[in-house]
PDB file of N, CA and C in Angstrom:
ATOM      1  N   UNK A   1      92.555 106.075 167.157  1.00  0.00           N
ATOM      2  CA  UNK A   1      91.893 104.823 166.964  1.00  0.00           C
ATOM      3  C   UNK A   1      90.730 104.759 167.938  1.00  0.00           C
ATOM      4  N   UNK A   2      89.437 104.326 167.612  1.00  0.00           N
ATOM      5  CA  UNK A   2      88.447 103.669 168.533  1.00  0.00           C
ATOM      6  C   UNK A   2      88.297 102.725 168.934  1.00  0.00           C
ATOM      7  N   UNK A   3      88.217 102.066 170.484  1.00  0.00           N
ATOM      8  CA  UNK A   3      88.277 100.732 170.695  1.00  0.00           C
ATOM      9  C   UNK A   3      86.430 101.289 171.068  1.00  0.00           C
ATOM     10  N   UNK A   4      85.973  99.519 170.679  1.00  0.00           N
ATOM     11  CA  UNK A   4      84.679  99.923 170.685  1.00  0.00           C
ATOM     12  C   UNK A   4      84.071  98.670 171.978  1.00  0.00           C
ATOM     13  N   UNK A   5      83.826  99.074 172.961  1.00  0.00           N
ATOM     14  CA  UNK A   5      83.429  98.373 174.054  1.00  0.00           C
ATOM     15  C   UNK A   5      81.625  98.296 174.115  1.00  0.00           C
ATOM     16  N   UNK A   6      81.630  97.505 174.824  1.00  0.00           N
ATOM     17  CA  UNK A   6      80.145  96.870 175.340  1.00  0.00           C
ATOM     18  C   UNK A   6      78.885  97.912 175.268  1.00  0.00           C
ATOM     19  N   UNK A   7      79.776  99.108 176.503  1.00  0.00           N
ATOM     20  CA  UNK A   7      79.139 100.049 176.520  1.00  0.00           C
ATOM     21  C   UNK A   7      79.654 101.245 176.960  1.00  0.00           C
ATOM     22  N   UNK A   8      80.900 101.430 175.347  1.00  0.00           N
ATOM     23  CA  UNK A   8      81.356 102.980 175.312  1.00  0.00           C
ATOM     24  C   UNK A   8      82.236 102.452 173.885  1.00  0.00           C
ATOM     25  N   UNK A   9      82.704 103.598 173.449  1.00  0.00           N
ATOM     26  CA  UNK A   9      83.398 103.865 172.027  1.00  0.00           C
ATOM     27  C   UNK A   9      84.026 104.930 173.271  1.00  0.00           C
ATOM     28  N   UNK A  10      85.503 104.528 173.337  1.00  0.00           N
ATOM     29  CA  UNK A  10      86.514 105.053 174.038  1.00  0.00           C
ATOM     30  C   UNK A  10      87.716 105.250 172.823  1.00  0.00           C
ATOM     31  N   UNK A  11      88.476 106.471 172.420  1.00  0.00           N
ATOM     32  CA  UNK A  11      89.273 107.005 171.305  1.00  0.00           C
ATOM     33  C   UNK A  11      90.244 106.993 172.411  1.00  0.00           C
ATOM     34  N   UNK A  12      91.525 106.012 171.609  1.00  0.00           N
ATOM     35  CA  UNK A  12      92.783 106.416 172.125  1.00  0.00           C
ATOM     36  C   UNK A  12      94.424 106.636 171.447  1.00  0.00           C
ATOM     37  N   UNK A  13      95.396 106.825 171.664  1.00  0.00           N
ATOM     38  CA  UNK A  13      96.168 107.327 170.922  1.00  0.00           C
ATOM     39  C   UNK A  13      97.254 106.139 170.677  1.00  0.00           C
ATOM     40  N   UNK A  14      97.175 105.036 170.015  1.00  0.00           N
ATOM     41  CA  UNK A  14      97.734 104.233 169.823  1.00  0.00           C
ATOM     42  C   UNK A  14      98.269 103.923 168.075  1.00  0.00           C
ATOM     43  N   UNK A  15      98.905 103.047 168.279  1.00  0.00           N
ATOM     44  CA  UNK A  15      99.125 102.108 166.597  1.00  0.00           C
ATOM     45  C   UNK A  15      97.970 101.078 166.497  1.00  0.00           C
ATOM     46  N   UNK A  16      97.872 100.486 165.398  1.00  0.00           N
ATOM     47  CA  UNK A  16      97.240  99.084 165.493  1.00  0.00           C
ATOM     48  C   UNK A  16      98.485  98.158 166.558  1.00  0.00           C
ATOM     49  N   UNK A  17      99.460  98.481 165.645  1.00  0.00           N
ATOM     50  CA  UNK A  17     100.932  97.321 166.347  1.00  0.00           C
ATOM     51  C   UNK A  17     100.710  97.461 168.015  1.00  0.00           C
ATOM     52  N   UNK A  18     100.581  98.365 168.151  1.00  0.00           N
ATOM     53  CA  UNK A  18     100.631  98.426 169.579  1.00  0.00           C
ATOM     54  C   UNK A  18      99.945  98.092 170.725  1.00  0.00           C
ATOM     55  N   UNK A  19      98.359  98.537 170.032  1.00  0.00           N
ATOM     56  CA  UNK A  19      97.542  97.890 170.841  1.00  0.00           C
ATOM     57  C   UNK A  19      97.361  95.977 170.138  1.00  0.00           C
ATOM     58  N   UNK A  20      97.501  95.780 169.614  1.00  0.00           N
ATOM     59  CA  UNK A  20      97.685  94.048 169.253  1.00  0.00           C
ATOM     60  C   UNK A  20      98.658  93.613 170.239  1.00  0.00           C
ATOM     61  N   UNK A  21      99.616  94.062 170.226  1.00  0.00           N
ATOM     62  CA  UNK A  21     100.631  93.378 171.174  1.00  0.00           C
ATOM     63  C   UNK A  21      99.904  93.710 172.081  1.00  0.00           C
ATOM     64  N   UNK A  22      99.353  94.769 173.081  1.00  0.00           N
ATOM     65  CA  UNK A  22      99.019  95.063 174.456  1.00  0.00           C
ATOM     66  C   UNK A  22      97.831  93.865 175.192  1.00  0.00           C
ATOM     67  N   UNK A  23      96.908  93.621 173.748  1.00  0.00           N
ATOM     68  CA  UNK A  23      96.101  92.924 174.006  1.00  0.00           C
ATOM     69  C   UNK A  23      96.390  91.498 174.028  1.00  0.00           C
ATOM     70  N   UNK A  24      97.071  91.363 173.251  1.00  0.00           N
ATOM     71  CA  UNK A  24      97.029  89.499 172.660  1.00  0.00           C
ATOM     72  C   UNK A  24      96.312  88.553 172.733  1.00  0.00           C
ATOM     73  N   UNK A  25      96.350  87.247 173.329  1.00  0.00           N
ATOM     74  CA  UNK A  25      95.542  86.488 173.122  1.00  0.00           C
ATOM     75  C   UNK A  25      93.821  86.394 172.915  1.00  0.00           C
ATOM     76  N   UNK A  26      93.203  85.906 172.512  1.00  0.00           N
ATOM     77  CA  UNK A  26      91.476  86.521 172.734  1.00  0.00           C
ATOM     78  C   UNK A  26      91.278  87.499 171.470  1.00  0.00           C
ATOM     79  N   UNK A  27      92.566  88.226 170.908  1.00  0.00           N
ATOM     80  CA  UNK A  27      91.973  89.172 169.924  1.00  0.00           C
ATOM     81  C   UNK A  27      92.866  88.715 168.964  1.00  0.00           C
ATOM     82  N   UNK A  28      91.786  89.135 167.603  1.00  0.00           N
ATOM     83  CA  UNK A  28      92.682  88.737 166.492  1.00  0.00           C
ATOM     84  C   UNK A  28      92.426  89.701 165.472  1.00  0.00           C
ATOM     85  N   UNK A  29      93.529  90.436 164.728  1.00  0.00           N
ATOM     86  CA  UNK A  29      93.890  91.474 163.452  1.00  0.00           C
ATOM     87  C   UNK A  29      93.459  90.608 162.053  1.00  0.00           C
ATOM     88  N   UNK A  30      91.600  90.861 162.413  1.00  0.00           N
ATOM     89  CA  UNK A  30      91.044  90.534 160.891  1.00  0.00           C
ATOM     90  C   UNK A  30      90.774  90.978 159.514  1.00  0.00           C
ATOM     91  N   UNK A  31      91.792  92.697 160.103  1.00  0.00           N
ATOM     92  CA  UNK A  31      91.958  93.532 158.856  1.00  0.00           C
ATOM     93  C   UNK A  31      93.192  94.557 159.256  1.00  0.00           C
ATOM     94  N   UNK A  32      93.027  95.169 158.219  1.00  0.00           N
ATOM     95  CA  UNK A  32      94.601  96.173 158.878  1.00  0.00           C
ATOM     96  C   UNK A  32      93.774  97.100 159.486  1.00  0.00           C
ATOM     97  N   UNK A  33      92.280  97.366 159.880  1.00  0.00           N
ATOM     98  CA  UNK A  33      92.076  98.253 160.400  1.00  0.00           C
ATOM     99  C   UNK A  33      90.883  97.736 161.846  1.00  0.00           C
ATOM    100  N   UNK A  34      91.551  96.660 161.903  1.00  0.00           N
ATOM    101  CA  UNK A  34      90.033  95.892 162.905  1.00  0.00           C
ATOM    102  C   UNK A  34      90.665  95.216 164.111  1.00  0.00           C
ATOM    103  N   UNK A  35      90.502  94.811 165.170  1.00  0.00           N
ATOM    104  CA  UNK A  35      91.084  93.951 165.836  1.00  0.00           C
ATOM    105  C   UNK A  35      89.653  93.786 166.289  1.00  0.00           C
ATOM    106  N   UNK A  36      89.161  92.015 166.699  1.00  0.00           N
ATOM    107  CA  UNK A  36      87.994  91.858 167.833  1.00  0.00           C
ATOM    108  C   UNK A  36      88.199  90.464 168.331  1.00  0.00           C
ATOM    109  N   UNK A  37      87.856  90.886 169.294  1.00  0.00           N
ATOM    110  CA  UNK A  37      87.266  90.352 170.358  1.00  0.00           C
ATOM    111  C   UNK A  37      86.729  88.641 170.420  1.00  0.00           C
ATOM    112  N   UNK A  38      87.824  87.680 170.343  1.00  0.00           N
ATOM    113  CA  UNK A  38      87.291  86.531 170.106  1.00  0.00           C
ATOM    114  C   UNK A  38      86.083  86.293 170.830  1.00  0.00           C
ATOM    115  N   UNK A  39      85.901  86.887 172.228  1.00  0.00           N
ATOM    116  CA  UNK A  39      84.940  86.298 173.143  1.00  0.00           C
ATOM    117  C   UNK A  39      83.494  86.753 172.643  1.00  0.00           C
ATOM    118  N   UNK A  40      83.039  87.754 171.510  1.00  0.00           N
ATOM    119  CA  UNK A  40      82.118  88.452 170.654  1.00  0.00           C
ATOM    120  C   UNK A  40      81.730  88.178 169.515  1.00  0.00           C
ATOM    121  N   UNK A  41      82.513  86.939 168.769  1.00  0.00           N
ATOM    122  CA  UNK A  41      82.113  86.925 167.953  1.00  0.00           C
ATOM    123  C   UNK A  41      80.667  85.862 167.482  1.00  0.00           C
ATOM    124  N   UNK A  42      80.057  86.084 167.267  1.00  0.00           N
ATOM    125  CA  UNK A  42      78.455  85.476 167.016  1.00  0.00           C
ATOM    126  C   UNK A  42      78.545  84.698 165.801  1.00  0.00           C
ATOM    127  N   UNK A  43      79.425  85.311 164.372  1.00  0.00           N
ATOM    128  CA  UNK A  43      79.420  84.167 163.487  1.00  0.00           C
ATOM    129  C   UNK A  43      80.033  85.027 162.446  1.00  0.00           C
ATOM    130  N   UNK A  44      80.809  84.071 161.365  1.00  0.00           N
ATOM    131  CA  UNK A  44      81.521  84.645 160.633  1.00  0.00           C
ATOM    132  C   UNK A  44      81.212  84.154 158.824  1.00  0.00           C
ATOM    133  N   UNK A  45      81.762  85.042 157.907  1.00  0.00           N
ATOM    134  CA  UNK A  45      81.845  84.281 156.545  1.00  0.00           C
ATOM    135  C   UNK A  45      83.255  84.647 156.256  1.00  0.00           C
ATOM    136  N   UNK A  46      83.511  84.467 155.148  1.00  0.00           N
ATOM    137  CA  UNK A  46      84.553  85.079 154.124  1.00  0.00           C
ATOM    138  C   UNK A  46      85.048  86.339 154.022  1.00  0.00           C
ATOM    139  N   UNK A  47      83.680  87.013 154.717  1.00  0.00           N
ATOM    140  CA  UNK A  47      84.375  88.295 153.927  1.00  0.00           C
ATOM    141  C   UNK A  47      83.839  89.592 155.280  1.00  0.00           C
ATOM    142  N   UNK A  48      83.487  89.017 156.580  1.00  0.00           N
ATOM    143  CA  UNK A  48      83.167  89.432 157.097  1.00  0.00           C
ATOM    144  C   UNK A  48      82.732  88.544 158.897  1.00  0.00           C
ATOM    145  N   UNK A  49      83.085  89.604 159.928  1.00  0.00           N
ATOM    146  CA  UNK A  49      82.956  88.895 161.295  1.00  0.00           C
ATOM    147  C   UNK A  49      81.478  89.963 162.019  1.00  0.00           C
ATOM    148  N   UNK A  50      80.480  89.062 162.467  1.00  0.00           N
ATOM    149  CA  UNK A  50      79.554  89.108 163.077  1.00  0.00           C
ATOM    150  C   UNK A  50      79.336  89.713 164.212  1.00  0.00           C
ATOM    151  N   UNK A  51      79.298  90.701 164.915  1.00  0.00           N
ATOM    152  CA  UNK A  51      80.036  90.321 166.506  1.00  0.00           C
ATOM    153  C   UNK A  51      78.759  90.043 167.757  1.00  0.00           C
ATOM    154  N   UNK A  52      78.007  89.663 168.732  1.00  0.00           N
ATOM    155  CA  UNK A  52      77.030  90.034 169.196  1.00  0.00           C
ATOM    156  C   UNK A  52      76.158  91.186 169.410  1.00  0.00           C
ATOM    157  N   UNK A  53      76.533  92.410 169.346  1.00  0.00           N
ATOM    158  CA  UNK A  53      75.814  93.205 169.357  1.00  0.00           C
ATOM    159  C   UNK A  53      75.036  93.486 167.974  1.00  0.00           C
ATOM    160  N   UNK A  54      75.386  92.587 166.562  1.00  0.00           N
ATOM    161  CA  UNK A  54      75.232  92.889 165.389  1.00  0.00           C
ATOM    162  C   UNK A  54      75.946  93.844 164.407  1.00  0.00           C
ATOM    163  N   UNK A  55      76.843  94.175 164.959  1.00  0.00           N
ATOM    164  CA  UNK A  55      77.893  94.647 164.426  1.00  0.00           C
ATOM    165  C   UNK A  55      78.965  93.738 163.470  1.00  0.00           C
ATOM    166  N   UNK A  56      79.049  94.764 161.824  1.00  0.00           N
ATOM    167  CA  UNK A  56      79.993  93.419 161.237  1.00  0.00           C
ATOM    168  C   UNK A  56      81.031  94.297 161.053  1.00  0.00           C
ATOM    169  N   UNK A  57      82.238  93.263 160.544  1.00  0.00           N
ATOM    170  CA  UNK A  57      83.792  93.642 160.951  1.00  0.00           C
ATOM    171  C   UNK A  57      84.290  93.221 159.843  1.00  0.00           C
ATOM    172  N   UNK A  58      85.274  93.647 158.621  1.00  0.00           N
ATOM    173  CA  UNK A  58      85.662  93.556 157.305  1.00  0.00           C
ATOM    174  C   UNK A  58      86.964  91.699 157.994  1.00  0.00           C
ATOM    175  N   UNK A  59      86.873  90.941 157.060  1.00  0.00           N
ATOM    176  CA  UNK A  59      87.646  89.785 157.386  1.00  0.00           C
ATOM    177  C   UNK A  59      88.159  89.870 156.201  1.00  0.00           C
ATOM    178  N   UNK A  60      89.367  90.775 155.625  1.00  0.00           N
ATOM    179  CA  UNK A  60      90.501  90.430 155.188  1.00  0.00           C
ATOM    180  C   UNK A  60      90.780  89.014 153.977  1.00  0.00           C
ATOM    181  N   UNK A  61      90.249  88.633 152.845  1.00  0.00           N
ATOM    182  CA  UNK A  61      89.685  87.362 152.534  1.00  0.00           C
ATOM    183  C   UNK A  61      91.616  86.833 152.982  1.00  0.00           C
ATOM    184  N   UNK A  62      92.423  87.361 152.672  1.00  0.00           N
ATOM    185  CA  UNK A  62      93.775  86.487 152.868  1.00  0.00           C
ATOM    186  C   UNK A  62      93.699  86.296 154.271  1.00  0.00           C
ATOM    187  N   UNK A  63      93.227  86.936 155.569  1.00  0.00           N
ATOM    188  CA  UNK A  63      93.326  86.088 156.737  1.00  0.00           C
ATOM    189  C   UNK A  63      92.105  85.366 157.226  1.00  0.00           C
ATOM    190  N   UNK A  64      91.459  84.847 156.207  1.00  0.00           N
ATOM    191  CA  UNK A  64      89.898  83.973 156.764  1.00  0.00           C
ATOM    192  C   UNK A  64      90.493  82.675 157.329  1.00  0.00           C
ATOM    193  N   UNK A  65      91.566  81.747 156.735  1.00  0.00           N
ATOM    194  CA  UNK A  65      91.998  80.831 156.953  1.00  0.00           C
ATOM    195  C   UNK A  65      92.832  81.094 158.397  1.00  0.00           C
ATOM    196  N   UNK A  66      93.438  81.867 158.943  1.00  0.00           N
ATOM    197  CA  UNK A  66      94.228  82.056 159.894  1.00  0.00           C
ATOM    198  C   UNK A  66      93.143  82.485 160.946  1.00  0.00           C
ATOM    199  N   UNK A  67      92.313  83.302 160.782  1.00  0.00           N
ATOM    200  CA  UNK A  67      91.001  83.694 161.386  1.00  0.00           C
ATOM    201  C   UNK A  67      90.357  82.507 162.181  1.00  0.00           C
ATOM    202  N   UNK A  68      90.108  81.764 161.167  1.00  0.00           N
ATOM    203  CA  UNK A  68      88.916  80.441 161.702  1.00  0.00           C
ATOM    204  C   UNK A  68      89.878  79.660 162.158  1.00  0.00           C
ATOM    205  N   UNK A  69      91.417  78.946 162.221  1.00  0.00           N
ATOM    206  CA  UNK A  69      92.570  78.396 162.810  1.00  0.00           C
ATOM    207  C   UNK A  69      92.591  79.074 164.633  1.00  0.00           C
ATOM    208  N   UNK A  70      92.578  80.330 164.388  1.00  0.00           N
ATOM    209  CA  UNK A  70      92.574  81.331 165.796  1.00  0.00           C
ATOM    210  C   UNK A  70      91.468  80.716 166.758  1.00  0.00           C
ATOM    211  N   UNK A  71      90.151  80.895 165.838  1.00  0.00           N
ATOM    212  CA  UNK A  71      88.612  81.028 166.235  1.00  0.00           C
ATOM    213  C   UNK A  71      88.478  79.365 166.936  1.00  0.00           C
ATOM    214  N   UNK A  72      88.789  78.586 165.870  1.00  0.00           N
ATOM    215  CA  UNK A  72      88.949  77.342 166.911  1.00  0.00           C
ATOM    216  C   UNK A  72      89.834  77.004 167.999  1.00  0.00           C
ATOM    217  N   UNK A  73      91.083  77.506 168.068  1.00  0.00           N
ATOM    218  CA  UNK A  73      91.805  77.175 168.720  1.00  0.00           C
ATOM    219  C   UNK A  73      91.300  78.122 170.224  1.00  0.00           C
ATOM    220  N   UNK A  74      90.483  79.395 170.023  1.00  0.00           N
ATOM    221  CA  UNK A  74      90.227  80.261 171.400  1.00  0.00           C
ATOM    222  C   UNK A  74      88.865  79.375 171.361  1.00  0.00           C
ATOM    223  N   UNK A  75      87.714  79.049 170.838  1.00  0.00           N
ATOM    224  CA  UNK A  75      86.937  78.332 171.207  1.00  0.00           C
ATOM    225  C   UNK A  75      87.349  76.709 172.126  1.00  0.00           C
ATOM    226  N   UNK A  76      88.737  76.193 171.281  1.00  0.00           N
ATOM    227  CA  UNK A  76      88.795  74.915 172.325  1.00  0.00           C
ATOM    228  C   UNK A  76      89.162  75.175 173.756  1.00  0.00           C
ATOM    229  N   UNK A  77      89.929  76.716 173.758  1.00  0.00           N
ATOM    230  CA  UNK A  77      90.541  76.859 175.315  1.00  0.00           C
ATOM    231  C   UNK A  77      89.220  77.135 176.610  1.00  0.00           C
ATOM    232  N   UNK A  78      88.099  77.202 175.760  1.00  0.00           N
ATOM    233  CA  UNK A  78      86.977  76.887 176.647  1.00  0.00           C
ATOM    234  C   UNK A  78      86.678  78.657 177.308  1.00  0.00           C
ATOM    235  N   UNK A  79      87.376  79.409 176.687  1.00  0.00           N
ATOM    236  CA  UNK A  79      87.711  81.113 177.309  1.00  0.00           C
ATOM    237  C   UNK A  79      86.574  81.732 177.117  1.00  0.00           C
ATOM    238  N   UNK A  80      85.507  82.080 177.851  1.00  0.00           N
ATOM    239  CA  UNK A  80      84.210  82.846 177.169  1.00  0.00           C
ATOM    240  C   UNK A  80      84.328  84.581 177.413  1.00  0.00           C
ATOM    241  N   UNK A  81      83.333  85.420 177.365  1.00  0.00           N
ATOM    242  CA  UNK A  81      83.094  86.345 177.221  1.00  0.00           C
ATOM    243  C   UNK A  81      83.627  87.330 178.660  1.00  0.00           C
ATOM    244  N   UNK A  82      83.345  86.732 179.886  1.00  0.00           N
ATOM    245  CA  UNK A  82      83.717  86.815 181.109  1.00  0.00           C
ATOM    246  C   UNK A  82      85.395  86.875 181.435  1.00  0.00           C
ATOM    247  N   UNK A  83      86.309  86.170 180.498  1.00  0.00           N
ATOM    248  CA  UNK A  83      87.877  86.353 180.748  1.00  0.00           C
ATOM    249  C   UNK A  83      88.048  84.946 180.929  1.00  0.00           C
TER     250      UNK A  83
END
């Protein structure tokens, strides 16, 4: 799997399951093959997540509703990009 950082694409030997649990809060599984980065995301639709660098991310149309539920709820905790 590639986790894709700020500034590196670091390959490591994980599950999805695994690294989701490792990470938790802040990240959310918007496809079976995606996890990002609530603190990145720049803007979203239906069918797809935005991230700041301009990078887009497949959004799963069955988890858009659970997605944007997440997205507000890490936006109200006031949590930015910094931790």
């Amino acid at each position: 799997m590639e986790i894709h950082t700020a500034g590196a694409t670091v390959e490591v030997y994980a599950s999805m399951n695994e690294t989701e649990g490792q990470l938790g809060y802040g990240f959310f599984r918007c496809h079976r093959g995606y996890l990002v980065n609530m603190a990145y995301v720049a803007e979203y639709d239906s069918g797809s997540i935005t991230l700041n660098n301009g990078e887009h991310v497949y959004l799963a149309k069955e988890k858009y509703g659970e997605f944007v539920k997440a997205y507000i709820r890490y936006l109200r905790n006031g949590v930015g990009a910094d931790g």
